[in-house]
C-alpha atoms as a PDB file:
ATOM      1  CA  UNK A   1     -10.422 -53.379 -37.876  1.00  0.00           C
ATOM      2  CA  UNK A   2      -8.188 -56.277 -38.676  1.00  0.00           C
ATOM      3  CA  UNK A   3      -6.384 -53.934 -41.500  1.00  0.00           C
ATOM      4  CA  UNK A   4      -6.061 -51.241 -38.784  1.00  0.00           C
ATOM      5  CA  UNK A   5      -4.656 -53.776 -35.763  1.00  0.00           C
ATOM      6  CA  UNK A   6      -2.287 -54.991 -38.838  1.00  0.00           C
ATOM      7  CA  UNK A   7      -0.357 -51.675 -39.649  1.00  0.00           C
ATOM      8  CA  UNK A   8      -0.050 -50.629 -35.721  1.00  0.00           C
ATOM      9  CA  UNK A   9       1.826 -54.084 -35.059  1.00  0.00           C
ATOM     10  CA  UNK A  10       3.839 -53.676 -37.837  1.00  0.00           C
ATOM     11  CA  UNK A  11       4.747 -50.417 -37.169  1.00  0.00           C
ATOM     12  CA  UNK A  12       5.698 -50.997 -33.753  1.00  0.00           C
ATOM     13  CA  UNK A  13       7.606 -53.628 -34.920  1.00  0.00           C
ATOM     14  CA  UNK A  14       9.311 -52.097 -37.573  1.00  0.00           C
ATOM     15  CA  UNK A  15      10.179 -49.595 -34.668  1.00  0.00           C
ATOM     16  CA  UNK A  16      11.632 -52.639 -32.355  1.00  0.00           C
ATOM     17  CA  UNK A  17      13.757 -53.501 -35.599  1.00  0.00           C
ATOM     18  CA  UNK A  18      14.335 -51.026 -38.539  1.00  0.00           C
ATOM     19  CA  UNK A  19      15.477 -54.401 -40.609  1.00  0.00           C
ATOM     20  CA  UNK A  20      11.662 -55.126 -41.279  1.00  0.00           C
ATOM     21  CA  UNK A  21      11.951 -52.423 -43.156  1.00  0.00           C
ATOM     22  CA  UNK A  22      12.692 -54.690 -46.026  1.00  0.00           C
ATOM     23  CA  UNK A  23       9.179 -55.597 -46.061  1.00  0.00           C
ATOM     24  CA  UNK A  24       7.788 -52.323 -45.184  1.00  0.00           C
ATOM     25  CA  UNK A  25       6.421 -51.960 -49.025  1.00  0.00           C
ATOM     26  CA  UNK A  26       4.495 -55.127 -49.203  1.00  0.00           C
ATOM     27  CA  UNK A  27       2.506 -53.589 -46.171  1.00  0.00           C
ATOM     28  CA  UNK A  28       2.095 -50.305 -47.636  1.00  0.00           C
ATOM     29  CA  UNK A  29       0.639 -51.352 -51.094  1.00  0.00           C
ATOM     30  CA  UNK A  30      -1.558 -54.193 -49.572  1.00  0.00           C
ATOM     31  CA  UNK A  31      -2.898 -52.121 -46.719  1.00  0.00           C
ATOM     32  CA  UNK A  32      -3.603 -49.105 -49.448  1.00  0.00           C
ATOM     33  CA  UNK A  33      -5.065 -51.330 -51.858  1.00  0.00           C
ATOM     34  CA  UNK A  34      -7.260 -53.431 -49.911  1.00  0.00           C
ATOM     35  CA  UNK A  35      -8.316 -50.910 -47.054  1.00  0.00           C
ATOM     36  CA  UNK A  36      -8.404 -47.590 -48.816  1.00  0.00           C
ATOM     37  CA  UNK A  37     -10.067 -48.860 -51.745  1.00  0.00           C
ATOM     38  CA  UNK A  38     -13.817 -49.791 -51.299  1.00  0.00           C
ATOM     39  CA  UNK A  39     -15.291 -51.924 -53.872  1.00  0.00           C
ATOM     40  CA  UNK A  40     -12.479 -52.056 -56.084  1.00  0.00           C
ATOM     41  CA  UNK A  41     -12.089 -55.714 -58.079  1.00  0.00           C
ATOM     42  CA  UNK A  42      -8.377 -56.897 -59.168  1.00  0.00           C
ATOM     43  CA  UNK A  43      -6.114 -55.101 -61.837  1.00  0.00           C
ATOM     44  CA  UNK A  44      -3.921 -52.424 -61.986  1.00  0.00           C
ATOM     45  CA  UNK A  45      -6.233 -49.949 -62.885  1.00  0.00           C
ATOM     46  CA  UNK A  46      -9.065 -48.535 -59.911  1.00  0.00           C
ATOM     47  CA  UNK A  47     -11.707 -46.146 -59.930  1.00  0.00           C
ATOM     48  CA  UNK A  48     -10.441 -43.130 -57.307  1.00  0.00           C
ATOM     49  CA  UNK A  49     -14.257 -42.615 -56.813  1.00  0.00           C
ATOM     50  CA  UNK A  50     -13.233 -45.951 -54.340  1.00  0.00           C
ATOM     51  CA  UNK A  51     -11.166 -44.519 -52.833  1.00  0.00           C
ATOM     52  CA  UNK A  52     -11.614 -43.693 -49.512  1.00  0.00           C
ATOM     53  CA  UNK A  53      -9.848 -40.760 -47.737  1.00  0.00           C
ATOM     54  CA  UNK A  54     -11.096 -41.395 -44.567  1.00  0.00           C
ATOM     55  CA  UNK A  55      -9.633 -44.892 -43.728  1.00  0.00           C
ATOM     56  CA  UNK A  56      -5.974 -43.487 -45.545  1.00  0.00           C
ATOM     57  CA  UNK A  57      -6.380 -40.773 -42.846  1.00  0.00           C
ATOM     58  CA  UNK A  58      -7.179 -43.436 -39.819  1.00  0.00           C
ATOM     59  CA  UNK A  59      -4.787 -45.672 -41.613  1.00  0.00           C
ATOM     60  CA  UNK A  60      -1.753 -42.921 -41.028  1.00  0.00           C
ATOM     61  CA  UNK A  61      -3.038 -41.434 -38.133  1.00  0.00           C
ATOM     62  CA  UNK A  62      -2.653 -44.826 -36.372  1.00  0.00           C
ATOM     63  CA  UNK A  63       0.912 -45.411 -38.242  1.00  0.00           C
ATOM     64  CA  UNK A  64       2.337 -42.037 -37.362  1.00  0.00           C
ATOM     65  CA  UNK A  65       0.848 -42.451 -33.381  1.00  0.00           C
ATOM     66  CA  UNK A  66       3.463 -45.215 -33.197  1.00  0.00           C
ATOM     67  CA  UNK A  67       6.476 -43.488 -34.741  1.00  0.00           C
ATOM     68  CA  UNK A  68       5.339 -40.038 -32.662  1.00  0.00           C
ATOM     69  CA  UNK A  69       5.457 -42.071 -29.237  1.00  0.00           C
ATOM     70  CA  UNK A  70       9.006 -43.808 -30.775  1.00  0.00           C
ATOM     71  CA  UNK A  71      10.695 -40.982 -31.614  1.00  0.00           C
ATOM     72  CA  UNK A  72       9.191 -38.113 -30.147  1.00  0.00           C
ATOM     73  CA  UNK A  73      11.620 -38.090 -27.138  1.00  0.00           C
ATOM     74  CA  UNK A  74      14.630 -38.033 -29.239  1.00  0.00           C
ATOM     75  CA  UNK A  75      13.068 -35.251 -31.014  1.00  0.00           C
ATOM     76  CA  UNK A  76      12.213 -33.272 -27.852  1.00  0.00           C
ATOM     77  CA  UNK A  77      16.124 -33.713 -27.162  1.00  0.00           C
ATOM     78  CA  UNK A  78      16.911 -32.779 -31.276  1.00  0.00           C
ATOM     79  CA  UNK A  79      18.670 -36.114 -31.151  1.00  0.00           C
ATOM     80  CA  UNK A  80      16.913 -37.194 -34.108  1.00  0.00           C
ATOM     81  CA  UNK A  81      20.042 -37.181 -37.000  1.00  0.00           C
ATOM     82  CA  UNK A  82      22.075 -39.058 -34.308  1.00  0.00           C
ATOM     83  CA  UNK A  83      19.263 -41.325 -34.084  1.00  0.00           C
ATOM     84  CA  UNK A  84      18.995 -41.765 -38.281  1.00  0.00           C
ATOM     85  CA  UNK A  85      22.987 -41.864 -38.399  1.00  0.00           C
ATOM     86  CA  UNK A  86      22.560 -44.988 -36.585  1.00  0.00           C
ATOM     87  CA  UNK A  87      19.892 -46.536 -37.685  1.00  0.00           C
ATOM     88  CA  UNK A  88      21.019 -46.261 -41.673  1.00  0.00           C
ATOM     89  CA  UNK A  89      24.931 -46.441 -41.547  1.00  0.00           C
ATOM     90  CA  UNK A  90      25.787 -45.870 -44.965  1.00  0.00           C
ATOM     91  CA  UNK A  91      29.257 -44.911 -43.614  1.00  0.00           C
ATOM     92  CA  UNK A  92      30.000 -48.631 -42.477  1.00  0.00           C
ATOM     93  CA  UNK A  93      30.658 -49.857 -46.086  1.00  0.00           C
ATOM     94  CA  UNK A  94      28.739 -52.393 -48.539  1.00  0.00           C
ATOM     95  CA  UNK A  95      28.996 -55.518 -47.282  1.00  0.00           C
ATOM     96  CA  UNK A  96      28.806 -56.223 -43.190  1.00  0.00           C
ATOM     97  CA  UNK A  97      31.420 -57.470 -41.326  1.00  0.00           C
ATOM     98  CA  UNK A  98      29.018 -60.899 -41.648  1.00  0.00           C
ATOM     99  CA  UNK A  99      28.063 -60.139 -45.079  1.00  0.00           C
ATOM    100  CA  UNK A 100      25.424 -61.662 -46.905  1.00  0.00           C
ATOM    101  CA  UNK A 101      25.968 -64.007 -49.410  1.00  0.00           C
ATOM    102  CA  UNK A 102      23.912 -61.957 -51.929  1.00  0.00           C
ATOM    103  CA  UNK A 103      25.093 -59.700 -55.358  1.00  0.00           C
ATOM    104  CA  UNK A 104      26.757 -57.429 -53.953  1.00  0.00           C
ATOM    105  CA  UNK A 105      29.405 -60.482 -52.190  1.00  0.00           C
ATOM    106  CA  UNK A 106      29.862 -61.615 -55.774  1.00  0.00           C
ATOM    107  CA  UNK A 107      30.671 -58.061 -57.081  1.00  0.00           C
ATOM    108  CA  UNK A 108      33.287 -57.475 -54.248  1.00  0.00           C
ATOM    109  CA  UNK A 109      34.843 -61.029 -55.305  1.00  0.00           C
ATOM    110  CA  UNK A 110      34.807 -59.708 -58.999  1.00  0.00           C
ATOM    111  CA  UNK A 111      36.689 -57.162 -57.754  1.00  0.00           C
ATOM    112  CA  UNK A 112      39.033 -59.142 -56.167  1.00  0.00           C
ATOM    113  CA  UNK A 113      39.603 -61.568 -59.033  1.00  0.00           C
ATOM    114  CA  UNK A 114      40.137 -58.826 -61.403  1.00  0.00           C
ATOM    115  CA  UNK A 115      42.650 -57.109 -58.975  1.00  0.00           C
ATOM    116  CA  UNK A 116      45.239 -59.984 -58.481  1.00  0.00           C
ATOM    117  CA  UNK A 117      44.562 -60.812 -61.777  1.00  0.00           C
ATOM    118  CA  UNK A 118      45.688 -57.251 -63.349  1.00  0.00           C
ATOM    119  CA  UNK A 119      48.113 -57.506 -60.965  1.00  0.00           C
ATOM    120  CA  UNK A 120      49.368 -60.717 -62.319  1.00  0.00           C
ATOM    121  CA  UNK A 121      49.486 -58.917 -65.979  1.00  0.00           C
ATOM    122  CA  UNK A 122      51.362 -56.213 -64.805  1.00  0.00           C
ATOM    123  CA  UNK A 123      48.150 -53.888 -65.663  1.00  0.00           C
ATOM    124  CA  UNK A 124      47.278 -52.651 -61.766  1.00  0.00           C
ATOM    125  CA  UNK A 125      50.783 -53.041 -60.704  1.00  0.00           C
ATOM    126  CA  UNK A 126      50.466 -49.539 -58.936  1.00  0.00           C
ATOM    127  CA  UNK A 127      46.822 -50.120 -57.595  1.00  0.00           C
ATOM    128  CA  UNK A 128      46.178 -51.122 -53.762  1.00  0.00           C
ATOM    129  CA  UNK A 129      44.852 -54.623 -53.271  1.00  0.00           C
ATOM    130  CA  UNK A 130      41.204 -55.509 -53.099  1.00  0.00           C
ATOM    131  CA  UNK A 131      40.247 -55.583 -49.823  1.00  0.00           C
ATOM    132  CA  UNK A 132      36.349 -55.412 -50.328  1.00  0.00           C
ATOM    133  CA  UNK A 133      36.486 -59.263 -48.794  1.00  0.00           C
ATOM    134  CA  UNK A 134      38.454 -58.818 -45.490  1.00  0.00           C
ATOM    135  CA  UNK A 135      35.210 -58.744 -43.025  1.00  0.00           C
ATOM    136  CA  UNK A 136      35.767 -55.439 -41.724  1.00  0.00           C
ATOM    137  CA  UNK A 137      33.382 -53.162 -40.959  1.00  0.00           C
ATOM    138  CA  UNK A 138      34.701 -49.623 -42.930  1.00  0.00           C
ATOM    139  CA  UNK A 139      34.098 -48.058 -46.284  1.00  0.00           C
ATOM    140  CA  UNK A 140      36.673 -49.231 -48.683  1.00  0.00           C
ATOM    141  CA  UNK A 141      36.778 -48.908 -52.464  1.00  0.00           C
ATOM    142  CA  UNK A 142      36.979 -51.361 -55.323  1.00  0.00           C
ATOM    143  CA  UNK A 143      39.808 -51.280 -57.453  1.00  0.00           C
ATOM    144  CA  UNK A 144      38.542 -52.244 -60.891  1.00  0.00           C
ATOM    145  CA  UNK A 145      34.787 -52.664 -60.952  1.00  0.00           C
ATOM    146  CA  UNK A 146      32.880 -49.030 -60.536  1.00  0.00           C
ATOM    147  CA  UNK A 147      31.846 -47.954 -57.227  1.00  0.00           C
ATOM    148  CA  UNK A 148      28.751 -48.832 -55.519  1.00  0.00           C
ATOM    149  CA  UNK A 149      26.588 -45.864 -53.882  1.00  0.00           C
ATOM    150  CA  UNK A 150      23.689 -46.496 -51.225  1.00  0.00           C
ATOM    151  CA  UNK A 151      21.449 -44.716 -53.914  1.00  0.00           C
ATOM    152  CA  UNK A 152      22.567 -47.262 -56.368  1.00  0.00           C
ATOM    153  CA  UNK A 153      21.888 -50.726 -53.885  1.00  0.00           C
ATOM    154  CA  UNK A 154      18.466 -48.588 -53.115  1.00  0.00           C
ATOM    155  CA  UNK A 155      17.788 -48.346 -57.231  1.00  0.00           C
ATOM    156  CA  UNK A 156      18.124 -52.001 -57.666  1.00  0.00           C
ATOM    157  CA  UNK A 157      16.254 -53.133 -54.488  1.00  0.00           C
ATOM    158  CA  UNK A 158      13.766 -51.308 -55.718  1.00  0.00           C
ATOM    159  CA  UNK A 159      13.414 -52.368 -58.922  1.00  0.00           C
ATOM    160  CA  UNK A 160      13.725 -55.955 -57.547  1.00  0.00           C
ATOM    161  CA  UNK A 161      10.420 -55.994 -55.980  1.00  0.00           C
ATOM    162  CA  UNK A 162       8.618 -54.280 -58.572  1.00  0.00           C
ATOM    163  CA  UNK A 163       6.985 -57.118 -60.025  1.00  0.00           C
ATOM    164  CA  UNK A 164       5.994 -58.509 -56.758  1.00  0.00           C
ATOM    165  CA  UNK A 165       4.279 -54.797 -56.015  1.00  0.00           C
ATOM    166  CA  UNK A 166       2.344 -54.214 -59.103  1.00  0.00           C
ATOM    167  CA  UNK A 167       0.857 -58.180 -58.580  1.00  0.00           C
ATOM    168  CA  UNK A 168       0.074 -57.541 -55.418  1.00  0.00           C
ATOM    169  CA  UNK A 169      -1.761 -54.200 -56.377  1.00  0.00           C
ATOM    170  CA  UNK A 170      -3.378 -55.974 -59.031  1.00  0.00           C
ATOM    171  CA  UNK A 171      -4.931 -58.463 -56.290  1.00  0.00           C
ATOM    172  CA  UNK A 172      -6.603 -56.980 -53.852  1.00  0.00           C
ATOM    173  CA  UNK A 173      -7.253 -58.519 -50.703  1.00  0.00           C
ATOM    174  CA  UNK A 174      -5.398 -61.823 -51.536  1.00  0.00           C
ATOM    175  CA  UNK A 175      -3.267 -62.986 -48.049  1.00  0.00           C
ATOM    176  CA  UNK A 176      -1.457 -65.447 -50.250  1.00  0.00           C
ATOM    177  CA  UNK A 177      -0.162 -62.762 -52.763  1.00  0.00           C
ATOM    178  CA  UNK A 178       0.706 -60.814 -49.484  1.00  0.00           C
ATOM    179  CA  UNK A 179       3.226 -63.003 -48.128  1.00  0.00           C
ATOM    180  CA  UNK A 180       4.640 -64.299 -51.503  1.00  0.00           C
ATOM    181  CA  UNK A 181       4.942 -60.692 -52.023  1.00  0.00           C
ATOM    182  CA  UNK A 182       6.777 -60.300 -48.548  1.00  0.00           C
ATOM    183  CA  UNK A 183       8.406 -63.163 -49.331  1.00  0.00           C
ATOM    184  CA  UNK A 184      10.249 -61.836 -52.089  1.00  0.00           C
ATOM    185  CA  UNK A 185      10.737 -57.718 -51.418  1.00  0.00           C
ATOM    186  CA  UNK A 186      12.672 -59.062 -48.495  1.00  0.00           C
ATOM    187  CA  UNK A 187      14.343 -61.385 -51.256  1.00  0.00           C
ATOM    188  CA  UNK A 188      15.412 -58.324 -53.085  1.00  0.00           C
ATOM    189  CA  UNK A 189      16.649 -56.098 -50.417  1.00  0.00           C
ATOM    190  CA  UNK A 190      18.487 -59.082 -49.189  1.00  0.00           C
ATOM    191  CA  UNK A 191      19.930 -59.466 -52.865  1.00  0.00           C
ATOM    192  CA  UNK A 192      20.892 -55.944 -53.383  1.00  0.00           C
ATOM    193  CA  UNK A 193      20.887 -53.783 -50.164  1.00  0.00           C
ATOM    194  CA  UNK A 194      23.328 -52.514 -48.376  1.00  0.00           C
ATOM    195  CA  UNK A 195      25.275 -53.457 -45.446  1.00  0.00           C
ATOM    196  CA  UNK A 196      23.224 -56.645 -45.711  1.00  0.00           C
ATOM    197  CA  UNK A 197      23.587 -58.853 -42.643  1.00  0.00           C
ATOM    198  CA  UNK A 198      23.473 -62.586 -42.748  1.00  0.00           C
ATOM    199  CA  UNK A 199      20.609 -63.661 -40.782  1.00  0.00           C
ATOM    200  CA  UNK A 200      18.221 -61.271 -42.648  1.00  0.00           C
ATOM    201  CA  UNK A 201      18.117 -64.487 -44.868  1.00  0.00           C
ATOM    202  CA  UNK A 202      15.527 -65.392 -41.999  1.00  0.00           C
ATOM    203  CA  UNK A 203      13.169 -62.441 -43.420  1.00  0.00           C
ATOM    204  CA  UNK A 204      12.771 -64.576 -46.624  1.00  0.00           C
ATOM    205  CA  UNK A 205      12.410 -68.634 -45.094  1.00  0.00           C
ATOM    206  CA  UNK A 206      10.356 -68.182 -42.183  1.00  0.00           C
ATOM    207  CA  UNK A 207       7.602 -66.161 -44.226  1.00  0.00           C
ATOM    208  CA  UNK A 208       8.229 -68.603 -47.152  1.00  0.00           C
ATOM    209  CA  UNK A 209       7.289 -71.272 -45.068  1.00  0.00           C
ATOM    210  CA  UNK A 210       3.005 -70.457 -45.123  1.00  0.00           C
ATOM    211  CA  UNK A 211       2.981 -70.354 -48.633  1.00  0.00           C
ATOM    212  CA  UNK A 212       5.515 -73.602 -49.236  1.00  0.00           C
ATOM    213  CA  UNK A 213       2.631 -75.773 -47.664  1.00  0.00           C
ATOM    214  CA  UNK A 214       1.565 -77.021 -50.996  1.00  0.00           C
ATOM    215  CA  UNK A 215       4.959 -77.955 -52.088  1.00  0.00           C
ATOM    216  CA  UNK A 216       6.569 -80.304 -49.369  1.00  0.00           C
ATOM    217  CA  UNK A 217      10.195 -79.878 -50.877  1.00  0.00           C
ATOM    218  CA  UNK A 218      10.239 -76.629 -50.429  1.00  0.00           C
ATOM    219  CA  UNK A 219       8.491 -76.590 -46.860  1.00  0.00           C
ATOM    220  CA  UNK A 220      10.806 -78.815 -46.015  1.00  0.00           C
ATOM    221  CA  UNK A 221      14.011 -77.103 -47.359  1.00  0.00           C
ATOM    222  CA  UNK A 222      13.431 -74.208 -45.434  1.00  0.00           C
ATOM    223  CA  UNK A 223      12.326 -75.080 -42.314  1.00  0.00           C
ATOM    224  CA  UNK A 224      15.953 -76.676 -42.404  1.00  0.00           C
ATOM    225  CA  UNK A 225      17.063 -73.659 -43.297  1.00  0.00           C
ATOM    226  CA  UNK A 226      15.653 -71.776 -40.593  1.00  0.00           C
ATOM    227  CA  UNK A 227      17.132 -74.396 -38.241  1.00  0.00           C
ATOM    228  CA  UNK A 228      20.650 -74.051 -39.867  1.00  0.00           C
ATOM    229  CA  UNK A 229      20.550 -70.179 -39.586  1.00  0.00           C
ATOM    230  CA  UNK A 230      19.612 -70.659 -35.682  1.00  0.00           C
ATOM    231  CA  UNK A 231      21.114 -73.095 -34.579  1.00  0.00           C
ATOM    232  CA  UNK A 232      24.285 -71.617 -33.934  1.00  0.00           C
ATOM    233  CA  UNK A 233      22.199 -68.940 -31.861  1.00  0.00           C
ATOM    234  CA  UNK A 234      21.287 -71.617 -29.641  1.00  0.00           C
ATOM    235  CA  UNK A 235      17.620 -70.495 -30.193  1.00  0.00           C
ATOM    236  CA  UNK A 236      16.732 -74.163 -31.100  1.00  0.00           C
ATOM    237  CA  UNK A 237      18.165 -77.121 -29.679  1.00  0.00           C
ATOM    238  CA  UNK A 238      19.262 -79.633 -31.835  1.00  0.00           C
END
C-alpha cells in the first residue's frame, strides 16, 4: 500500500512541477525493484519468476490515472504539443537566463575564454563574440567549442546517474539507498541538463539533508545552504 500511496504522490507532484522530473528515475527503479519483485534478495541479477505482473499493472494503472486526469483535457482540446512545447523548451537555449552554476556554465565560459582569446591572436578575427554568458534567454551558438544538443545534455545526465541506479537496483528495499540515490540523479541532471535553473540546487540539499544526519558537517552545510538559496525568496526569515 505504502509503495502504491508513494508513486500516486509523486506523480501528482511531478505533474504540479515537471522539474521533479530529475528524480523521476530513482522512483521508477526503486518502486520496480522493491514492489514488483516478490522475494527477490539484493544484486543485480533477479529471478523473473519474482516478478510480479500484477502489482507493475496496479503500479501503472495508478501512475497513468494521474497523468490521464492531468492531461486529458488538453488532449480533449489536441492542445497537447503546445502543452510539451512548454513544458520542455529546448528552443530557449542551454543555460537559463539564471543559469546554474553546473558543467555546462563552465563550457559556455570556455567558450568565451577561447573566443577573446583567438581574437587576441588574430585567429577568430572574423568570428562573432561569445555571447553564451549574457543571461538571456535565446538559443545562441558557441564560437569555438562544439555545439551542445538537448540529446547530448540528456546522454550525459544519463550516464551521470547510472551508478546511483544500478546500486539502488542492487538493494532492494533500502530507504537510505533511495534518497542517496535521489540525492544524486538530481545531482546529475543539475550538472548536465539543460536549461538548468538555479534553485533546482534545492532538489539536491534538502533531500541530502536525511541522509547527512550521521555526518554533522555536512547536515550542517546544507541546511545553510538551503537557507542561502531561500532566503532571498523571503520563504525564511532571517
Amino acid at each position: 500500500g505504502h509503495f502504491l500511496m508513494a508513486a500516486f504522490w509523486f506523480a501528482v507532484l511531478l505533474n504540479l512541477k515537471h522539474i521533479f522530473m530529475y528524480v523521476a528515475p530513482a522512483y521508477f527503479v526503486y518502486l520496480l525493484r522493491s514492489y514488483c519483485f516478490v522475494g527477490t534478495h539484493s544484486g543485480v541479477s533477479v529471478q523473473w519468476r519474482f516478478f510480479s505482473a500484477v502489482r507493475f499493472v496496479k503500479l501503472g494503472l495508478v501512475v497513468a490515472s494521474v497523468f490521464l486526469v492531468s492531461f486529458g483535457p488538453f488532449i480533449v482540446l489536441n492542445q497537447l504539443p503546445q502543452v510539451l512545447s512548454r513544458l520542455f523548451p529546448f528552443k530557449r537555449g542551454l543555460c537559463h537566463a539564471y543559469w546554474a552554476p553546473n558543467f555546462w556554465a563552465v563550457y559556455n565560459f570556455a567558450d568565451k575564454v577561447a573566443s577573446i582569446a583567438g581574437k587576441q591572436f588574430g585567429i577568430t578575427s572574423d568570428m562573432p563574440a561569445a555571447v553564451m554568458t549574457g543571461g538571456l534567454v535565446q538559443e545562441y551558438k558557441h564560437v569555438i567549442l562544439p555545439e551542445v544538443t538537448p540529446r547530448t545534455t540528456f546522454l550525459c545526465s544519463f550516464l551521470s546517474i547510472v551508478p546511483a541506479l544500478v546500486k539502488l537496483w542492487c538493494c532492494p528495499g533500502n530507504p537510505y539507498h533511495f534518497v542517496r540515490c535521489v540525492v544524486l540523479c538530481a545531482c546529475g541532471s543539475f550538472m548536465f541538463g539543460w536549461h538548468v535553473h538555479e534553485k533546482a540546487i534545492l532538489l539536491i540539499i534538502i533531500p541530502l539533508r536525511f541522509v547527512s544526519g550521521s555526518k554533522h558537517f555536512v547536515s550542517g552545510h546544507s541546511t545553510f545552504d538551503v537557507l542561502s538559496v531561500t532566503a532571498n525568496d523571503k520563504w525564511v526569515d532571517m
